[in-house]
C-alpha atoms as a PDB file:
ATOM      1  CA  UNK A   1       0.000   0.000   0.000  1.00  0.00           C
ATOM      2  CA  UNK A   2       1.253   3.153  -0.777  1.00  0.00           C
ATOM      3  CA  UNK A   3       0.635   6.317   1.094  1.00  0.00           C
ATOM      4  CA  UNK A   4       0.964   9.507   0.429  1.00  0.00           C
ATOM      5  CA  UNK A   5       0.850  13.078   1.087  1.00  0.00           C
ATOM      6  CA  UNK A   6      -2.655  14.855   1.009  1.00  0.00           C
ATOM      7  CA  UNK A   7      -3.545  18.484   1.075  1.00  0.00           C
ATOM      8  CA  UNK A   8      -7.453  17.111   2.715  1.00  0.00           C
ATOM      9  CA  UNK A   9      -5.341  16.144   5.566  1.00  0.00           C
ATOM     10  CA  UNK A  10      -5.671  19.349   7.040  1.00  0.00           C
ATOM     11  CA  UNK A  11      -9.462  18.890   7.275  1.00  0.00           C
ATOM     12  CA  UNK A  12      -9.014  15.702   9.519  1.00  0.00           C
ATOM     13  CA  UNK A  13     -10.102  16.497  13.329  1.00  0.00           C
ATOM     14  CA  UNK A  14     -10.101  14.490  16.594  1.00  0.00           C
ATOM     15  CA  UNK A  15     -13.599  12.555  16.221  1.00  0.00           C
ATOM     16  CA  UNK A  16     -15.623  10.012  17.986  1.00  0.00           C
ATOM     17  CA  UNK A  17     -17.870   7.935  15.649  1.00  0.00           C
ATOM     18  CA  UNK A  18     -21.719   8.724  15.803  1.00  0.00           C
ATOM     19  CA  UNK A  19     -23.278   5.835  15.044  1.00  0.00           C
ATOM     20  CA  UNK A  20     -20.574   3.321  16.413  1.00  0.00           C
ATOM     21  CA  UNK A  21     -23.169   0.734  16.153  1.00  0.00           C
ATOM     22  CA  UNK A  22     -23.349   0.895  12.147  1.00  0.00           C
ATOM     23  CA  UNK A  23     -23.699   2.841   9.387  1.00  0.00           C
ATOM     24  CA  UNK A  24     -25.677   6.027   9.935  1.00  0.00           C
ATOM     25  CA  UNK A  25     -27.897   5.855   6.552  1.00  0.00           C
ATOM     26  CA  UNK A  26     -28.408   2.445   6.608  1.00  0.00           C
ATOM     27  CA  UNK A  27     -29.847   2.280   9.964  1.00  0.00           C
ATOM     28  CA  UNK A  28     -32.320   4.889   9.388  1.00  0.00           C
ATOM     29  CA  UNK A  29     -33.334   2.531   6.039  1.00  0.00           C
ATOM     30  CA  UNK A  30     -32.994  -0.565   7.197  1.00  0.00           C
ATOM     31  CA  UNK A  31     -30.212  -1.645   4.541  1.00  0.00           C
ATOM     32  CA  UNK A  32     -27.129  -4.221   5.230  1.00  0.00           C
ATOM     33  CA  UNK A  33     -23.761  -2.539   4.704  1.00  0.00           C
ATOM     34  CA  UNK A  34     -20.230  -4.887   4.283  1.00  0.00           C
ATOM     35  CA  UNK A  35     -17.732  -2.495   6.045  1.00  0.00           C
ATOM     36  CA  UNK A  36     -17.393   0.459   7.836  1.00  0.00           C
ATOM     37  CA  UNK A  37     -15.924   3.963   7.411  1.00  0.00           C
ATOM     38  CA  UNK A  38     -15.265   7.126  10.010  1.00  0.00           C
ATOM     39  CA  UNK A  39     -15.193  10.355   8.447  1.00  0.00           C
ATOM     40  CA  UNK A  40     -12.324  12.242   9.963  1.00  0.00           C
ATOM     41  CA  UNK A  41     -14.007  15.650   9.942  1.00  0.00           C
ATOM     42  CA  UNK A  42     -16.905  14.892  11.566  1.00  0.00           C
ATOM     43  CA  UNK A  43     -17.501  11.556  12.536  1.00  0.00           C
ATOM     44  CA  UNK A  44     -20.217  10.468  10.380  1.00  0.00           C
ATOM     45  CA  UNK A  45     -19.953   6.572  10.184  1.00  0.00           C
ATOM     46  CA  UNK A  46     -20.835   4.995   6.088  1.00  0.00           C
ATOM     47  CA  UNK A  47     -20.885   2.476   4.574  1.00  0.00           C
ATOM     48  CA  UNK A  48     -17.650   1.227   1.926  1.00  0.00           C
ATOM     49  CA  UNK A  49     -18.384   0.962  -1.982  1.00  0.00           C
ATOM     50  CA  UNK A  50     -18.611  -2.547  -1.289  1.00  0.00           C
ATOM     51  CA  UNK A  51     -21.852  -1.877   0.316  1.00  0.00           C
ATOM     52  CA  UNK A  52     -25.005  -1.262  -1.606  1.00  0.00           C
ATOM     53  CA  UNK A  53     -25.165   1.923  -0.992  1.00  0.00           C
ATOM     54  CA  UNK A  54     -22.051   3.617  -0.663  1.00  0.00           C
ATOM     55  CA  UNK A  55     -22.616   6.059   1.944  1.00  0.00           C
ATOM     56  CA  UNK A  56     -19.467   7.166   3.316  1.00  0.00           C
ATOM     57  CA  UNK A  57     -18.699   8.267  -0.327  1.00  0.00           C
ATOM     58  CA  UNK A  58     -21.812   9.812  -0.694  1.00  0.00           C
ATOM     59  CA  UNK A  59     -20.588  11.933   2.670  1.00  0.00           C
ATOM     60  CA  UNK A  60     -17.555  12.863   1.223  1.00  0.00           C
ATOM     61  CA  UNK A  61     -18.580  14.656  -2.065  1.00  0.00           C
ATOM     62  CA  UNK A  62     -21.928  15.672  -0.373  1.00  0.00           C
ATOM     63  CA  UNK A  63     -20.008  17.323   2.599  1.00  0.00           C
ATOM     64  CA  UNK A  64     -17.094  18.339   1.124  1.00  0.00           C
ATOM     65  CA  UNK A  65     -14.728  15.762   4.224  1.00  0.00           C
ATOM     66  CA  UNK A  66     -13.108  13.524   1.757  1.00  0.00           C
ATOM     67  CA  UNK A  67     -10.606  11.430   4.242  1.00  0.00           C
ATOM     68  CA  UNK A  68     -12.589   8.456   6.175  1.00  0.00           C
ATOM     69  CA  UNK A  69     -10.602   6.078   7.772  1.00  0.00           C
ATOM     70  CA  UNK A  70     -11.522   2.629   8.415  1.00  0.00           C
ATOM     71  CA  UNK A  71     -13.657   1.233  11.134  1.00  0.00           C
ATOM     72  CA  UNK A  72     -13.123  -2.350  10.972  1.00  0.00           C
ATOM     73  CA  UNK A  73     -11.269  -4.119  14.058  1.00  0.00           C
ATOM     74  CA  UNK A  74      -7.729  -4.834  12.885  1.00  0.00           C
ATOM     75  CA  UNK A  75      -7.581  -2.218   9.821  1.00  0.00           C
ATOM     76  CA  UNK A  76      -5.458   1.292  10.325  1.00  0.00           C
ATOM     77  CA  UNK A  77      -5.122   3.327   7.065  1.00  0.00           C
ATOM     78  CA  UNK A  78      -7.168   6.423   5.746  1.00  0.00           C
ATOM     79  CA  UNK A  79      -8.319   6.949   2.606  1.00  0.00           C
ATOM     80  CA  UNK A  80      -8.504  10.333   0.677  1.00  0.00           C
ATOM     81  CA  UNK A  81     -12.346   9.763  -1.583  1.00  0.00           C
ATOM     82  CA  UNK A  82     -10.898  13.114  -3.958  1.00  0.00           C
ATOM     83  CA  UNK A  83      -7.909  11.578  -5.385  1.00  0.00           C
ATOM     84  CA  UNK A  84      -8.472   8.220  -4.923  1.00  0.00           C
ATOM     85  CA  UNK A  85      -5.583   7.293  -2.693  1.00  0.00           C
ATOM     86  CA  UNK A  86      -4.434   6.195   0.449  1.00  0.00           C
ATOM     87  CA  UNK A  87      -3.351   8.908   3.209  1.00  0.00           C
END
């Protein structure tokens, strides 16, 4: 994996997850969701483009916080949703 530099890291903050118990959307609707992701600007918790409906993407152009990070047990690595890259 490589990792890079990202000008959206500046936009990362301290956060605690919101919905730690899933993702946010998909809760509200009722939808299964394959992995998890924790937007480092806010905290909103989506669901990966694995998942049908690829909310922690949808965050990130919708909301303008493109670095989530991870939130499966075991995984450590950030990704940046604008260029498409690990950060």
């Amino acid at each position: 994996m490589t990792v890079r530099t990202d000008p959206h890291l500046a936009l990362v903050r301290p956060v605690q997850p919101l919905t730690p118990e899933g993702c946010q959307e998909c809760l509200l609707l009722g939808s299964p969701w394959v992995h998890l992701r924790l937007c480092l600007t806010c905290g909103h918790v989506g669901c990966c483009d694995s998942s049908p409906n690829r909310h922690a993407r949808r965050h990130a152009a919708a909301d303008g916080h493109p670095i989530a990070a991870s939130l499966e047990p075991g995984e450590d690595w950030r990704w940046c949703f604008v260029h498409e890259a690990f950060v």
